[in-house]
Protein backbone atom coordinates (compact mmCIF):
# COMPACT_ATOMS: atom_id res chain seq x y z
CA UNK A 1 77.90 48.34 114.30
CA UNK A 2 75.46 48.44 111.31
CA UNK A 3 74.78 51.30 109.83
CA UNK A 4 72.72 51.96 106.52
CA UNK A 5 73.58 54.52 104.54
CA UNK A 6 71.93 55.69 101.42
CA UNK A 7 74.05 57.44 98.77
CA UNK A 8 71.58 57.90 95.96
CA UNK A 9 68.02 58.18 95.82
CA UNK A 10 66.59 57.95 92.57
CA UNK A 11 64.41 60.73 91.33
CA UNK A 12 62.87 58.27 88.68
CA UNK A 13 61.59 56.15 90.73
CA UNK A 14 62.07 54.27 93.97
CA UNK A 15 65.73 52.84 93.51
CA UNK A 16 68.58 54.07 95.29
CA UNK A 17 72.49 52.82 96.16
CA UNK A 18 73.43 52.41 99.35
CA UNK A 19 76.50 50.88 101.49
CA UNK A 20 75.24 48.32 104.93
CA UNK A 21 78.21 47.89 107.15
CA UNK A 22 78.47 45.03 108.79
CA UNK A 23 81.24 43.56 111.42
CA UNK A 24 82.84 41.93 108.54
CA UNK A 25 82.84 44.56 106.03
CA UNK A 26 80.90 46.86 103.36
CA UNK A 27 78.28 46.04 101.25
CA UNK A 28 77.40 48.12 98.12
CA UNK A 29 73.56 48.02 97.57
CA UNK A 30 71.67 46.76 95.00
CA UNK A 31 73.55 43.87 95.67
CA UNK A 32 73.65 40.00 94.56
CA UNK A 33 74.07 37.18 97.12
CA UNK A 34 75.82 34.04 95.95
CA UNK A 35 74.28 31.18 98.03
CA UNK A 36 76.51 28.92 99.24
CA UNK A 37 74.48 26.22 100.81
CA UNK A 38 76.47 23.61 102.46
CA UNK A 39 79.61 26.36 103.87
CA UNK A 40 80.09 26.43 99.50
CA UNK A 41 79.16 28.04 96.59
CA UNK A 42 79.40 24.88 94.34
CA UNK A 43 82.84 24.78 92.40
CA UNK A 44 84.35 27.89 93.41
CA UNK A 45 86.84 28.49 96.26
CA UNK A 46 87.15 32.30 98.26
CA UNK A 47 89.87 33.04 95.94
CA UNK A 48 87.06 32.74 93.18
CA UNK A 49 84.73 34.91 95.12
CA UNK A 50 87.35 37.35 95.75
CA UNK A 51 88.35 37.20 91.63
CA UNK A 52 84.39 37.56 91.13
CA UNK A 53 84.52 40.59 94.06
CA UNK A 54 82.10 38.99 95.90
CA UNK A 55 80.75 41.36 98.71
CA UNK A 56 78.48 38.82 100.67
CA UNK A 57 77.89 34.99 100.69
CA UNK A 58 74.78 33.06 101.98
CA UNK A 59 74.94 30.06 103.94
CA UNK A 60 71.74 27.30 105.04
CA UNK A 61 71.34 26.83 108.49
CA UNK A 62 68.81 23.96 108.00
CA UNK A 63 71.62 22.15 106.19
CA UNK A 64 74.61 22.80 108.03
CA UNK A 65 72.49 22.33 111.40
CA UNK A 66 71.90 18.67 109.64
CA UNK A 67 75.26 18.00 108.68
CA UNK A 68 78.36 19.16 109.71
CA UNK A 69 76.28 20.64 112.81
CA UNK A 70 76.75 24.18 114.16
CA UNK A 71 78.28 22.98 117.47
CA UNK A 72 81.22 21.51 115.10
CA UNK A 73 81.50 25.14 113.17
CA UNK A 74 81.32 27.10 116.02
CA UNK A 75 84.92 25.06 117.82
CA UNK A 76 86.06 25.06 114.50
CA UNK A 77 86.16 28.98 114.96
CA UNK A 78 83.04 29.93 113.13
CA UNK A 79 81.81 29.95 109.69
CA UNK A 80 83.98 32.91 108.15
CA UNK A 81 87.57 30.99 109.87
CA UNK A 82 86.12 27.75 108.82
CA UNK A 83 85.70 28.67 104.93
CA UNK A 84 88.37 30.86 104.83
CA UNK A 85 86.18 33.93 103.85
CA UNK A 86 86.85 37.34 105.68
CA UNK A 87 84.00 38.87 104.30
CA UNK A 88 80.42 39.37 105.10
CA UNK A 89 78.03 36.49 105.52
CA UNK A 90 74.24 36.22 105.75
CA UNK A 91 72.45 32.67 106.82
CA UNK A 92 69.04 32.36 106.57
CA UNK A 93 66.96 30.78 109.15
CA UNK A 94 66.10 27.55 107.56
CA UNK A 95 62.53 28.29 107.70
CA UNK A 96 62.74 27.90 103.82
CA UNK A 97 64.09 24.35 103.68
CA UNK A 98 62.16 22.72 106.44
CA UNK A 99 58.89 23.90 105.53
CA UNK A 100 59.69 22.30 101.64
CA UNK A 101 59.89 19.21 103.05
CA UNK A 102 56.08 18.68 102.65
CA UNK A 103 54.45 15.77 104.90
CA UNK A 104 57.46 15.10 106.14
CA UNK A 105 57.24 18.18 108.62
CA UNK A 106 54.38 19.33 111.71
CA UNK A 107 53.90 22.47 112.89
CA UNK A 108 52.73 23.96 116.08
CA UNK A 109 52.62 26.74 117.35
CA UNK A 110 55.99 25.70 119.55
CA UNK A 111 58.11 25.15 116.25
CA UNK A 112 58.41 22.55 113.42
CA UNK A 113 59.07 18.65 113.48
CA UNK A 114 60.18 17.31 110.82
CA UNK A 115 62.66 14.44 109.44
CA UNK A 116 66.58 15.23 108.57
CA UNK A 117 66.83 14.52 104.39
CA UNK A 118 70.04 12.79 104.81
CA UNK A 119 68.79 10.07 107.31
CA UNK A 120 65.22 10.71 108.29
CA UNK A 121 65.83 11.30 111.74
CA UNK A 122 63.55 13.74 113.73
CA UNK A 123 64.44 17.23 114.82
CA UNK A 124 62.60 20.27 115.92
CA UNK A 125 63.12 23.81 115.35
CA UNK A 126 61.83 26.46 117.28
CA UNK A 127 62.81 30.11 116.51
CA UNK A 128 65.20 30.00 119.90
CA UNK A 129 67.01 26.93 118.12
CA UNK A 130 67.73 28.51 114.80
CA UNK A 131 68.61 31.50 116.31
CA UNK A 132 70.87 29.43 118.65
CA UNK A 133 72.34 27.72 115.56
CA UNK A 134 72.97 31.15 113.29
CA UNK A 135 74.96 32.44 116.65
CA UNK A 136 77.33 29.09 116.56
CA UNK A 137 77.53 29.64 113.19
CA UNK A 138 78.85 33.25 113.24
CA UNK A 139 77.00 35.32 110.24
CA UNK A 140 77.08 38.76 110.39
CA UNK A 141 73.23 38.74 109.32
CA UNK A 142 70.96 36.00 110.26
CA UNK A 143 67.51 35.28 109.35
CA UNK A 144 64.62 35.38 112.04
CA UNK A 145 62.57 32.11 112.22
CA UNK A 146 59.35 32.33 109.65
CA UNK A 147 56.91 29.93 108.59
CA UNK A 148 56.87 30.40 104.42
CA UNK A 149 53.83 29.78 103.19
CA UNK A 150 53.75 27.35 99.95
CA UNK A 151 51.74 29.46 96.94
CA UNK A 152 48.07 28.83 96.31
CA UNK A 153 47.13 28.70 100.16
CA UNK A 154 43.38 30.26 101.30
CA UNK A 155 43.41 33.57 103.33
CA UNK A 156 42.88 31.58 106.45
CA UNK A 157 46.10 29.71 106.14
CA UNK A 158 48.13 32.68 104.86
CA UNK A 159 47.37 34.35 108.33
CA UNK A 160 47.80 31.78 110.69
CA UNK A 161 51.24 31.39 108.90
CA UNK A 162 51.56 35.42 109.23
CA UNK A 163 50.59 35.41 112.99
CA UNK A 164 52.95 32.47 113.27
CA UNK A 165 55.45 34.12 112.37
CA UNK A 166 55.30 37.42 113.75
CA UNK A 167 55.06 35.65 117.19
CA UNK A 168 58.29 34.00 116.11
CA UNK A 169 60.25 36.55 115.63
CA UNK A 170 59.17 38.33 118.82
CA UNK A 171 60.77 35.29 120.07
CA UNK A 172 64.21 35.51 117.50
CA UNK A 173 64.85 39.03 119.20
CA UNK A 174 64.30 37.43 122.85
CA UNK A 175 66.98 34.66 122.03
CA UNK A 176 69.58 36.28 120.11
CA UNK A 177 72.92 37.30 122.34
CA UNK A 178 74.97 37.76 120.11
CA UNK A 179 75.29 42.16 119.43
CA UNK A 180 77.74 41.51 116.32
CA UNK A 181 75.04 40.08 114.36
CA UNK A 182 72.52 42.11 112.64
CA UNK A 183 68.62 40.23 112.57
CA UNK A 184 66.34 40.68 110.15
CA UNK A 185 62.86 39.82 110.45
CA UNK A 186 60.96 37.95 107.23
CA UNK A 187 57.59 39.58 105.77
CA UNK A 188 55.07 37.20 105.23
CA UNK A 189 51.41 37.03 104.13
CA UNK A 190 51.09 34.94 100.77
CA UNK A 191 49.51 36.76 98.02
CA UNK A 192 47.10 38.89 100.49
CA UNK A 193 47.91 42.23 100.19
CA UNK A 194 45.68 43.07 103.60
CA UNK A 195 48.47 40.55 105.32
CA UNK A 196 51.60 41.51 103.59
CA UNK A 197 50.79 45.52 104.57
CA UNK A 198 49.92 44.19 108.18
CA UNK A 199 52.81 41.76 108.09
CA UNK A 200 55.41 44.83 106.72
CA UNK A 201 53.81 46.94 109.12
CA UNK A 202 54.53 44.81 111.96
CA UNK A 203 58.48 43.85 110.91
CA UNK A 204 58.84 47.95 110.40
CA UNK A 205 57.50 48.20 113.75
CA UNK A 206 60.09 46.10 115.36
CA UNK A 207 63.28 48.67 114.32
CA UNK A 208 65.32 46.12 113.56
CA UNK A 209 68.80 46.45 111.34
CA UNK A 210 67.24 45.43 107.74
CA UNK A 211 63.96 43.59 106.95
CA UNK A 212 63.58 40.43 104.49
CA UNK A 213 60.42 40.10 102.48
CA UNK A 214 59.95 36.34 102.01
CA UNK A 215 57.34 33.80 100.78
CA UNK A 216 57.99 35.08 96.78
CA UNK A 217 59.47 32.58 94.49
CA UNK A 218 57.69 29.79 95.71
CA UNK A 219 55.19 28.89 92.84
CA UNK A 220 53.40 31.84 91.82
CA UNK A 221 54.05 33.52 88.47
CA UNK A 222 55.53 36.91 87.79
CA UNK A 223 52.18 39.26 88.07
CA UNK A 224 51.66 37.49 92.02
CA UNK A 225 55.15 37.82 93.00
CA UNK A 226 55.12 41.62 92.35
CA UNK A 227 51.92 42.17 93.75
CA UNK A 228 53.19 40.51 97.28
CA UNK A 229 56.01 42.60 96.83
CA UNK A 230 53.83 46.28 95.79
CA UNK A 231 51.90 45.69 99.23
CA UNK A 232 54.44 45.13 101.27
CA UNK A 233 57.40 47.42 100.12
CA UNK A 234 55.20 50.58 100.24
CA UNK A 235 55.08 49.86 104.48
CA UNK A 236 58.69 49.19 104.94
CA UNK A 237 60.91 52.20 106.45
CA UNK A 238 63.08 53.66 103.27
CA UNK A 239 65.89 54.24 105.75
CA UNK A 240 66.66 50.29 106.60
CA UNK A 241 67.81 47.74 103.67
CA UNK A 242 65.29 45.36 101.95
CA UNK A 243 65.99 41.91 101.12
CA UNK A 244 63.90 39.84 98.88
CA UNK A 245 65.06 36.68 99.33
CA UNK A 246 65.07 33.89 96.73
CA UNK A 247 64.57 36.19 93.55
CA UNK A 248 67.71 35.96 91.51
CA UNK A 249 67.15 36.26 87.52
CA UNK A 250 67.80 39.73 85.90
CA UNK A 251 64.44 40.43 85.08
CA UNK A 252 63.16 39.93 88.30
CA UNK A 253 66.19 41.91 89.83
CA UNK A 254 65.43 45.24 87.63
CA UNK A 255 62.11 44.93 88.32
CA UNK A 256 62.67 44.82 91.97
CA UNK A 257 65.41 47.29 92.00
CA UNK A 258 62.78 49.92 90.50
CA UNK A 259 60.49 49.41 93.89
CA UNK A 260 63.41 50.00 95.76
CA UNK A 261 64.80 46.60 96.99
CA UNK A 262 68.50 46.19 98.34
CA UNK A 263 69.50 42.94 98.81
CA UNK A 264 68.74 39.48 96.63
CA UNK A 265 70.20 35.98 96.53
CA UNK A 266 69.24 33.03 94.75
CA UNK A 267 70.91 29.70 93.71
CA UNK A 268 69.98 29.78 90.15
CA UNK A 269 73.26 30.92 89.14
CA UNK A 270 75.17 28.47 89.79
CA UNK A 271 71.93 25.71 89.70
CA UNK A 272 71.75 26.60 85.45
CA UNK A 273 75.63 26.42 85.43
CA UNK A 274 75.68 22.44 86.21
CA UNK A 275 72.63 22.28 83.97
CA UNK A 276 74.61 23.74 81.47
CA UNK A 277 72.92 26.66 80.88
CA UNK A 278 74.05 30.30 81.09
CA UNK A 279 73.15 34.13 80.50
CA UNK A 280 74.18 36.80 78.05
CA UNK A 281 72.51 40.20 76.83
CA UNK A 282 70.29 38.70 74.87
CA UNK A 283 69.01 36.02 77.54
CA UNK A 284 69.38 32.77 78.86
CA UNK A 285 70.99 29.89 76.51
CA UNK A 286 71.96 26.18 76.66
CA UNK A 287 75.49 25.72 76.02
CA UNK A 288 74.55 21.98 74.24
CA UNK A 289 72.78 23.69 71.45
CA UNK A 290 74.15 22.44 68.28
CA UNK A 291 74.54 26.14 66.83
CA UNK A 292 77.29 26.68 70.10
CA UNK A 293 79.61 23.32 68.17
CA UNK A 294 81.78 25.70 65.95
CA UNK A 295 80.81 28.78 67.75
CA UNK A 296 84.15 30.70 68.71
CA UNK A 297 82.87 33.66 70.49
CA UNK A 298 83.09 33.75 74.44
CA UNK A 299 80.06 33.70 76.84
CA UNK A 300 79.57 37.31 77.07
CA UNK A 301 82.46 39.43 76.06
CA UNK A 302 80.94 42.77 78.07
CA UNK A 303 81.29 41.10 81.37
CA UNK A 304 84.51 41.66 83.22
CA UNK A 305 85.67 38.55 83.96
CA UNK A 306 87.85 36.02 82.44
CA UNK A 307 85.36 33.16 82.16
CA UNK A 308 83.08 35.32 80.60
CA UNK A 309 85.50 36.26 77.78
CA UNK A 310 88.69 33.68 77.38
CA UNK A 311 86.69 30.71 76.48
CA UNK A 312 84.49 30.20 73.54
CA UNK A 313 81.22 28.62 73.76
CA UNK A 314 82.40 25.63 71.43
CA UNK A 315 84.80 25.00 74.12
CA UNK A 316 82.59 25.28 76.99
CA UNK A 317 80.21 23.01 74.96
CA UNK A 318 82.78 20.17 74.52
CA UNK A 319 83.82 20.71 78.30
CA UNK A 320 80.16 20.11 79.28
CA UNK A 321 79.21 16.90 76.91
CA UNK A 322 82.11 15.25 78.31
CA UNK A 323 81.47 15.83 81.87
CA UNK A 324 84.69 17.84 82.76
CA UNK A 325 84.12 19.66 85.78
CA UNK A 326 85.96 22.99 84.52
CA UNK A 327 82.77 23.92 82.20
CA UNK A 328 80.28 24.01 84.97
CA UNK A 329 82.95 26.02 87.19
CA UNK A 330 83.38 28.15 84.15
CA UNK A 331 79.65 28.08 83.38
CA UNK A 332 79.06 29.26 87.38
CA UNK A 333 82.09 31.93 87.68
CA UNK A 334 80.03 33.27 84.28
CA UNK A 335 76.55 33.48 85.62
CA UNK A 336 77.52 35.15 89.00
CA UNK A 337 79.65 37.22 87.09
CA UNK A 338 76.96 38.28 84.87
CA UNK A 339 75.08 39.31 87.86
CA UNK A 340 77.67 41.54 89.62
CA UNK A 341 77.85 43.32 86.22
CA UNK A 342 74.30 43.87 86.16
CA UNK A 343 74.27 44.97 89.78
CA UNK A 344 77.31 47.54 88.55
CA UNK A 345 75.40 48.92 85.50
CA UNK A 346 71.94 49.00 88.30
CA UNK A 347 74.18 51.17 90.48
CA UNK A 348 75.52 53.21 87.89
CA UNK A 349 72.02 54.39 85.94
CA UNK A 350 70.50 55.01 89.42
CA UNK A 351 73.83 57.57 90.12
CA UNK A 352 73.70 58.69 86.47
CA UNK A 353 69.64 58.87 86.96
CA UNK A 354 69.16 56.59 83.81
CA UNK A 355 67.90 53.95 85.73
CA UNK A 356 64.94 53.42 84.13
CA UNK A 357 66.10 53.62 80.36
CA UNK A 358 68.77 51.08 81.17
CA UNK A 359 66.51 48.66 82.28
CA UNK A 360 63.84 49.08 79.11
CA UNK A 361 67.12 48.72 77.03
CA UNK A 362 68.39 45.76 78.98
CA UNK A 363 65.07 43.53 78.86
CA UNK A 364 64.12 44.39 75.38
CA UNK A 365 67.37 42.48 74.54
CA UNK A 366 67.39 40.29 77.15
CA UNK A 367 63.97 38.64 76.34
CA UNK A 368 65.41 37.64 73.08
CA UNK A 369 66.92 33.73 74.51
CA UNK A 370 67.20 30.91 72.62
C-alpha cells in the first residue's frame, strides 16, 4: 500500500526524484506541502489546490482535536470527504503545537498536559491519543507523537526529550490500527549531532514507511539547522522518503534537496501572503512598497499560474491597502505557486543532472530582495 520508488539518483550529489504512493494517490518527490491547519489552507478552496496541482495537503491534529474534534470528522466521513479533497493528506501529530505553548503545558513521561488556546481548558495527550485522533481523522500519513525540543536547550535536556520520544513512538506503532495509513516516526536530538545520529539510527531501525526529521526551524539560525540535519540524514535508509518538517523557503528547500530530503511543508506561504509579502526570482518583496504603486508587471511572469502573471503588482498593491480579500488569495495562490515551480525546475536539474548549477544560479538571484 506504500511503496517508495526512486526514479533518479543524482550523480552530483545526494538528490534524487522519486514517486510515494499512498491510498489516496501519487506523490512526486521533492515535493512541497501546503499546510492547511484548521481542515484549510487559508483562502483557497480544493478547486484552487487542484488549479495549483497540489499533490498533498497537511492538516493539525492539535487544532482540529481542539476544535471541531476528531470524533465530529471521523462521522462526518473523514477528513478527505469532509474537505472535499480526494487527494493525499499528511497530519502531523501535534507534538509541534502543544509543546509551543510554553508554561502552559507539563510533561511526563505518560504524555503532555496542557491548556486548549481557545478556552484554556485542560487536555492530555499521550502518543496512543494522537494516534487515536490521526486514525478518526483519516490521513493517509500521520505523524508519530514527539516531544520537539525548543532551540538553545543543554545536552541533558535534548536527550531526555530524544529518549522521550523514541519511547513514544514505540508506543505510536503499538496503537495505530489503522493499515491504510502510513506512520512516520520524527528524528529528534536538538543541535547534538551524537543524539540526532542515535536518534536517526533508532527511527531507521524501526522500518517504518518514511521518516520525519523534526525539531529544525524552531529558533536556531541557518548554519544549526543544517548541521542537525548533516548528522542525522547521513543515518537514514536512502530507500524510504525523508521529511523535514517545518522548512519551507527556497533557500532552505535547495539546500535540503542537495542532502537528499523528500518531503517539506511549511505555512510561510501563505503566512507572508496575508502579510502582504510575496516571492519572485530575485527574492522575497513587500507588495506595499511605494516603487510597486505604478508598477504594471505581474508577480512573477515565469511561474505557471494565473495569479502569478494576470495581475500587476500595482493592482495587487491597491487590493492589499484596502483590505480586499482577493490580494491575499492572490498573494497565497502566488507563493505556493512559486514553490511547485521550484519543486518542478528541482526535479528537472536532478533528471537533467544540473542540479547543482541550477541551484547556484537560482540563489545568486534570489538573494537579491528588496
Amino acid at each position: 500500500m506504500f511503496e517508495f520508488v526512486i526514479s533518479h539518483p543524482s550523480e552530483e550529489c545526494l538528490a534524487r526524484t522519486g514517486t510515494f504512493y499512498v491510498p489516496h494517490g501519487e506523490i512526486k518527490t521533492p515535493v512541497f506541502m501546503p499546510v492547511g491547519t484548521k481542515a484549510t489552507v487559508k483562502s483557497l478552496d480544493y478547486k484552487d489546490l487542484q488549479g495549483l496541482k497540489t499533490e498533498i495537503i497537511l492538516a493539525n491534529t492539535y487544532h482540529l482535536a481542539m476544535r471541531p474534534g476528531s470524533d465530529l470528522i471521523k462521522k462526518m466521513g473523514g477528513l478527505h470527504k469532509w474537505m472535499n479533497w480526494n487527494k493525499p493528506i499528511l497530519t502531523d501529530s501535534g507534538g509541534f503545537q502543544v509543546f509551543s505553548l510554553g508554561n502552559k503545558v507539563k510533561i511526563t513521561d505518560d504524555g503532555v498536559e496542557f491548556q486548549s488556546h481557545i478556552d484554556g481548558n485542560k487536555h492530555f495527550f499521550t502518543p496512543e491519543s494522537a494516534t487515536k485522533i490521526q486514525e478518526e481523522l483519516g490521513a493517509d500519513i500521520i505523524m508519530a507523537f514527539d516531544e520537539c525540543a525548543p532551540a538553545g536547550v543543554d545536552e541533558s535536556y535534548a536527550r531526555k526529550a530524544m529518549e522521550r520520544t523514541h519511547d513514544w513512538v514505540k508506543r505510536c506503532i503499538k496503537a495505530k490500527t489503522r493499515s491504510d495509513q502510513a506512520l512516520f516516526p520524527i528524528v529528534q536530538g536538538s543541535r547534538f549531532e551524537n543524539l540526532r545520529s542515535e536518534s536517526a539510527r533508532f527511527m531507521a531501525d524501526l522500518d517504518l514507511p518514511g521518516i520525519a526529521i523534526g525539531g529544525v526551524s524552531v529558533g536556531e539560525d541557518f548554519e544549526q539547522k543544517f548541521y542537525a540535519i548533516d548528522s542525522a540524514i547521513q543515518h537514514l535508509p536512502k530507500e524510504k522518503p525523508r521529511y523535514l518538517m517545518g522548512v519551507g523557503t527556497p533557500d532552505d528547500i535547495l539546500e535540503a534537496v542537495e542532502r537528499g530530503v523528500d518531503m517539506f511543508d511549511c505555512v510561510l506561504a501563505t503566512r507572508l501572503a496575508r502579510h502582504g509579502s510575496f516571492w519572485d526570482k530575485y527574492g522575497r518583496h513587500t507588495i506595499t512598497n511605494e516603487k510597486f504603486k505604478f508598477d504594471d508587471t505581474p508577480l512573477d511572469e515565469s511561474v505557471p499560474h494565473y495569479s502569478s502573471k494576470e495581475f500587476s503588482r500595482s493592482y495587487l498593491r491597491h487590493l492589499y491597502l484596502e483590505n480586499e480579500l482577493l490580494g491575499i488569495r492572490l498573494l497565497s495562490l502566488h507563493n505556493i505557486a512559486f514553490l511547485f515551480h521550484l519543486m518542478d525546475q528541482i526535479r528537472y536539474h536532478i533528471e537533467a543532472g544540473t542540479f547543482l548549477t541550477f541551484k547556484k544560479d537560482f540563489l545568486n538571484s534570489f538573494k537579491k530582495n528588496d
